[in-house]
N, C-alpha and C. Protein backbone atom coordinates (compact mmCIF):
# COMPACT_ATOMS: atom_id res chain seq x y z
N UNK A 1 -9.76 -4.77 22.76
CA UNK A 1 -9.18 -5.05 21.46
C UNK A 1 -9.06 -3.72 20.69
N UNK A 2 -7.87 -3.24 19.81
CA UNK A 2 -7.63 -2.23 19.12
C UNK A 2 -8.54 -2.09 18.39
N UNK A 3 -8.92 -0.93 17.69
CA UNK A 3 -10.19 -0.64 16.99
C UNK A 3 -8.78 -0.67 15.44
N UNK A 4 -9.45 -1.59 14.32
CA UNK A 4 -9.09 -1.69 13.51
C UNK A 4 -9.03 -0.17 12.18
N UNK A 5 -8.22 0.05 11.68
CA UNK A 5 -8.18 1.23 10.78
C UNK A 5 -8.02 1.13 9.28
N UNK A 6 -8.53 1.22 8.77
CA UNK A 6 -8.56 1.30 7.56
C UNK A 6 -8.20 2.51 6.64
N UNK A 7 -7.35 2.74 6.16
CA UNK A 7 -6.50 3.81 5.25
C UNK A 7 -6.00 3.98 3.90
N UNK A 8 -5.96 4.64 3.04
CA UNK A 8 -5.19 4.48 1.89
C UNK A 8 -3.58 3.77 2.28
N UNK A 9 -2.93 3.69 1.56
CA UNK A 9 -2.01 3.11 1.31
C UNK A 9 -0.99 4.28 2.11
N UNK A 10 -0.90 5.56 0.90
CA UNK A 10 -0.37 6.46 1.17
C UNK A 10 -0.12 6.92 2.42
N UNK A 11 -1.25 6.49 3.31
CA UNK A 11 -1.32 7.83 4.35
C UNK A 11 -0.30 6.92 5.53
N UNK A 12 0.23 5.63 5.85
CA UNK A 12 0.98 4.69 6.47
C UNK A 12 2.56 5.67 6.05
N UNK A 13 2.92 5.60 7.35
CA UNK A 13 4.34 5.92 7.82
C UNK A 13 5.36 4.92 7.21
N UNK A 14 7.03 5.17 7.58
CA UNK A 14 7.68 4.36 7.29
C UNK A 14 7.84 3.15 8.04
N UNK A 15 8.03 2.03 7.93
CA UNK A 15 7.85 0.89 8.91
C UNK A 15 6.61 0.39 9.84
N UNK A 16 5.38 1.24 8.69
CA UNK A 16 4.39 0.56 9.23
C UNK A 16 3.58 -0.81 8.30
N UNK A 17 2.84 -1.42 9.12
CA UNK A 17 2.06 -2.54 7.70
C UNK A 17 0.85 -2.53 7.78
N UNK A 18 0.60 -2.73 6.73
CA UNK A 18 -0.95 -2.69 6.15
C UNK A 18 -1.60 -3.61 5.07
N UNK A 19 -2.66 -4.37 5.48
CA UNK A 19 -3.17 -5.91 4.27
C UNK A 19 -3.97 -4.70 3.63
N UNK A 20 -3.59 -5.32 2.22
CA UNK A 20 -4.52 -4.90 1.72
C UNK A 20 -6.11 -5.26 1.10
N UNK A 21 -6.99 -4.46 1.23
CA UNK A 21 -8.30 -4.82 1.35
C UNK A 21 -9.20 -4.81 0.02
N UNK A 22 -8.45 -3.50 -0.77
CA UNK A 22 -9.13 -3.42 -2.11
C UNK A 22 -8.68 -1.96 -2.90
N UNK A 23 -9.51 -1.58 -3.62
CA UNK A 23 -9.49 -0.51 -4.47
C UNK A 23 -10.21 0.65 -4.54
N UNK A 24 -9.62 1.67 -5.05
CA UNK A 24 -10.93 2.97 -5.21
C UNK A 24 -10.47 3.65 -6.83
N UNK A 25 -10.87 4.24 -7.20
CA UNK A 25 -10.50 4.60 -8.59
C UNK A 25 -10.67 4.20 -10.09
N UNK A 26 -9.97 4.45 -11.18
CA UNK A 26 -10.07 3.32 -12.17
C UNK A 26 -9.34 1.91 -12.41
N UNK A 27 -10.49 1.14 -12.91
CA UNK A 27 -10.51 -0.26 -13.31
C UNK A 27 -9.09 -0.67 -13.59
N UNK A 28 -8.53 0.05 -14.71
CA UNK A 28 -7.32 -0.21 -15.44
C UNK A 28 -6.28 -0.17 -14.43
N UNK A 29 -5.93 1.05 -13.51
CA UNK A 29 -4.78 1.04 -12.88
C UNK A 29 -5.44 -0.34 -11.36
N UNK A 30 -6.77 -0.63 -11.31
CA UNK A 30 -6.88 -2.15 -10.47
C UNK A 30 -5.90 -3.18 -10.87
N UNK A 31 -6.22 -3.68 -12.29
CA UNK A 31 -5.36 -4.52 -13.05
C UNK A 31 -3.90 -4.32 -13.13
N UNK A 32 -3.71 -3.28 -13.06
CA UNK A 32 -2.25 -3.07 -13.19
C UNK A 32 -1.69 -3.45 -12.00
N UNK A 33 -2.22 -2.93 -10.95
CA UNK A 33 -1.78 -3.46 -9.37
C UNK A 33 -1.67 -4.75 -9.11
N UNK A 34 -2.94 -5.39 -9.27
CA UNK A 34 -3.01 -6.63 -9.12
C UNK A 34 -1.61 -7.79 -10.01
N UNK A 35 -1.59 -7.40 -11.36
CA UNK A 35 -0.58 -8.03 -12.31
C UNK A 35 0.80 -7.87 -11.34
N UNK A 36 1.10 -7.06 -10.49
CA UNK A 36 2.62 -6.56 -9.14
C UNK A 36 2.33 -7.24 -8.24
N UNK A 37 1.18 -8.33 -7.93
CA UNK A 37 1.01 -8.73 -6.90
C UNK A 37 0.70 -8.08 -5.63
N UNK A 38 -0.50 -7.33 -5.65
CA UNK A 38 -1.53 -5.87 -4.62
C UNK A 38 -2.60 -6.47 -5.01
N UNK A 39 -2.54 -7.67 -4.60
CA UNK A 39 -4.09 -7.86 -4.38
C UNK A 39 -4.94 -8.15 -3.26
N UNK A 40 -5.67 -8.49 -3.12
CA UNK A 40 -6.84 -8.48 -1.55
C UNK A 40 -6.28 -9.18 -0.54
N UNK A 41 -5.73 -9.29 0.55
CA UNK A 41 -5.18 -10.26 1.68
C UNK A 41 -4.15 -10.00 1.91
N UNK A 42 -3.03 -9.67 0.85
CA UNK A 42 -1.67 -9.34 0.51
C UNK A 42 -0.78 -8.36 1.43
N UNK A 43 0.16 -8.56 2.63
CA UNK A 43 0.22 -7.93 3.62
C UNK A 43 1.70 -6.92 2.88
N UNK A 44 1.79 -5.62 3.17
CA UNK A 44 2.74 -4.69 2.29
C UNK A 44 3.36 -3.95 3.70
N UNK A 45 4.84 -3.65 3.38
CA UNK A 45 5.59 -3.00 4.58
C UNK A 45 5.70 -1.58 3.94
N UNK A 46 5.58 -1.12 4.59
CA UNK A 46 6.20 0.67 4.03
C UNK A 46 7.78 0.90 4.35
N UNK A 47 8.44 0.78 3.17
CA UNK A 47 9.59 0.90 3.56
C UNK A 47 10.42 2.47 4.28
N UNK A 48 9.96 3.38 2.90
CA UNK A 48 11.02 4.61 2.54
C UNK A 48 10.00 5.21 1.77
N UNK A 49 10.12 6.52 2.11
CA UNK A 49 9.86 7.48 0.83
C UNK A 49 11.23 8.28 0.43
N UNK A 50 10.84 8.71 -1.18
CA UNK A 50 11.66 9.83 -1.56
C UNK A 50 12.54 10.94 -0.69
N UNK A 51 13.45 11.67 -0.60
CA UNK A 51 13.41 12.98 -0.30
C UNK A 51 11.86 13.81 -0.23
N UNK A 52 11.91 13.51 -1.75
CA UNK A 52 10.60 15.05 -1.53
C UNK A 52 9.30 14.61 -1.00
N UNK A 53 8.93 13.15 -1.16
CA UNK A 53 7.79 12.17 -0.33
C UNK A 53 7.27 11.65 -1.22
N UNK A 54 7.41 11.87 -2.74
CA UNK A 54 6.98 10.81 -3.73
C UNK A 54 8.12 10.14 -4.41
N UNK A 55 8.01 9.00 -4.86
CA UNK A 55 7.23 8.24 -4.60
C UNK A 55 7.61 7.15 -3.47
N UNK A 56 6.90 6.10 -2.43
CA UNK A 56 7.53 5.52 -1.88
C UNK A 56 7.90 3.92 -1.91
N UNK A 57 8.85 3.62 -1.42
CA UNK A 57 9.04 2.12 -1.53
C UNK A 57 8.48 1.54 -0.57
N UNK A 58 8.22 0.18 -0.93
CA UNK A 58 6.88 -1.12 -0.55
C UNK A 58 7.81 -2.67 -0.59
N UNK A 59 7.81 -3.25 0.56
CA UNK A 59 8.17 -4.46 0.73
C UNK A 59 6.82 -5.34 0.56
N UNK A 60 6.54 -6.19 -1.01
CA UNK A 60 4.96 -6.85 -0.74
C UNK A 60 5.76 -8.28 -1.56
N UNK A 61 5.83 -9.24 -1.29
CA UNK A 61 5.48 -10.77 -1.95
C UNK A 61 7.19 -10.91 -1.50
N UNK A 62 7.96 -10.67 -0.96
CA UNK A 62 9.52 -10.52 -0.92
C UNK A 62 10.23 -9.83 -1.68
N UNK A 63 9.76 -8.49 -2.52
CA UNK A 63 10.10 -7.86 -3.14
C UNK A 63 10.07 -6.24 -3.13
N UNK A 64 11.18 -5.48 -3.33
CA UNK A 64 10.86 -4.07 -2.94
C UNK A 64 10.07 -3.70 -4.29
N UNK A 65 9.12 -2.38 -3.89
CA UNK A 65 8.34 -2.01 -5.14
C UNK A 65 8.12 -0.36 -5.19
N UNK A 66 8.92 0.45 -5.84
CA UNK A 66 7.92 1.86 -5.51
C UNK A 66 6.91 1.97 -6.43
N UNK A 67 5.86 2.88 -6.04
CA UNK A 67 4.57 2.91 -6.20
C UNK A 67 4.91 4.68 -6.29
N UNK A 68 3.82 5.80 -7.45
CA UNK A 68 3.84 7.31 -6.80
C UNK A 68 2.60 7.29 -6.08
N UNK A 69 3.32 7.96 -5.20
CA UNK A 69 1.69 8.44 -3.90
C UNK A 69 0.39 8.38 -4.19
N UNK A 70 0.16 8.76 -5.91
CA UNK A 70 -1.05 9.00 -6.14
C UNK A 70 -1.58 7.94 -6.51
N UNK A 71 -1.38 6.55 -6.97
CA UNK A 71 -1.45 5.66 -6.96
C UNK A 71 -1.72 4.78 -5.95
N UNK A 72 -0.93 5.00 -5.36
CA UNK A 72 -0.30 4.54 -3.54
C UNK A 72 -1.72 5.11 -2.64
N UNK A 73 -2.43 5.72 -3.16
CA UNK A 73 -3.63 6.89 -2.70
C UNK A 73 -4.94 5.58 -2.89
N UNK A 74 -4.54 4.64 -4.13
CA UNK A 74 -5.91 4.10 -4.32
C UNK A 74 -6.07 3.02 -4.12
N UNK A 75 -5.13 2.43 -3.39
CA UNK A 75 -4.98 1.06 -2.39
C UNK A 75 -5.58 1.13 -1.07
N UNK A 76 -6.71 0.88 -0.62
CA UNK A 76 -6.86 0.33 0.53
C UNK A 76 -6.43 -0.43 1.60
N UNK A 77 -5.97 -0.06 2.37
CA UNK A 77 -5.33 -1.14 3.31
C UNK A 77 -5.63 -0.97 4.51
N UNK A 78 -5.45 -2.41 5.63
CA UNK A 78 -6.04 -2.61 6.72
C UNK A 78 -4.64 -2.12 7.91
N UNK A 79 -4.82 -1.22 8.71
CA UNK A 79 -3.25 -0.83 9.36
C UNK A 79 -3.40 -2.35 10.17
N UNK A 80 -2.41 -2.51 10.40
CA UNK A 80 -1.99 -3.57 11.26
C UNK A 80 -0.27 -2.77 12.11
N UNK A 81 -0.64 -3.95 13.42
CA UNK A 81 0.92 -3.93 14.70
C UNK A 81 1.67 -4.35 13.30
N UNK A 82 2.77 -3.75 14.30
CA UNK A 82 4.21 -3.86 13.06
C UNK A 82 4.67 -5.18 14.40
């Protein structure tokens, strides 16, 4: 069985997926995520980044979403097979 990986958000390629697991950082930008629908279980596609690599777009609930990297940095997520 694959050894499961666990990563920021950020660090996932284009067209890869990742559930997400939780948070690191401050409280406030938690809430803010969560209110976009990024919350715990919630499976997110990596769509696209920028030209320059910030910020990138996110396929999560049937909806595209960009997020900036640094943000995108404090999402936890579980890599998963595409």
């Amino acid at each position: 069985m694959p050894e499961v990986e666990v990563v920021p958000l950020d660090r996932l390629s284009a067209g890869e997926i990742g559930i997400i697991q939780g948070y690191e950082g401050e409280e406030d930008l938690h809430h803010r995520l969560k209110e976009l629908g990024l919350v715990a279980g919630t499976k997110v596609l990596v769509k696209r980044f920028a030209p320059l690599g910030d910020p990138m777009e996110i396929l999560v609930r049937g909806y595209s979403l960009s997020l900036r990297k640094q943000d995108a940095s404090k999402i936890v997520v579980k890599r998963t097979p595409a």
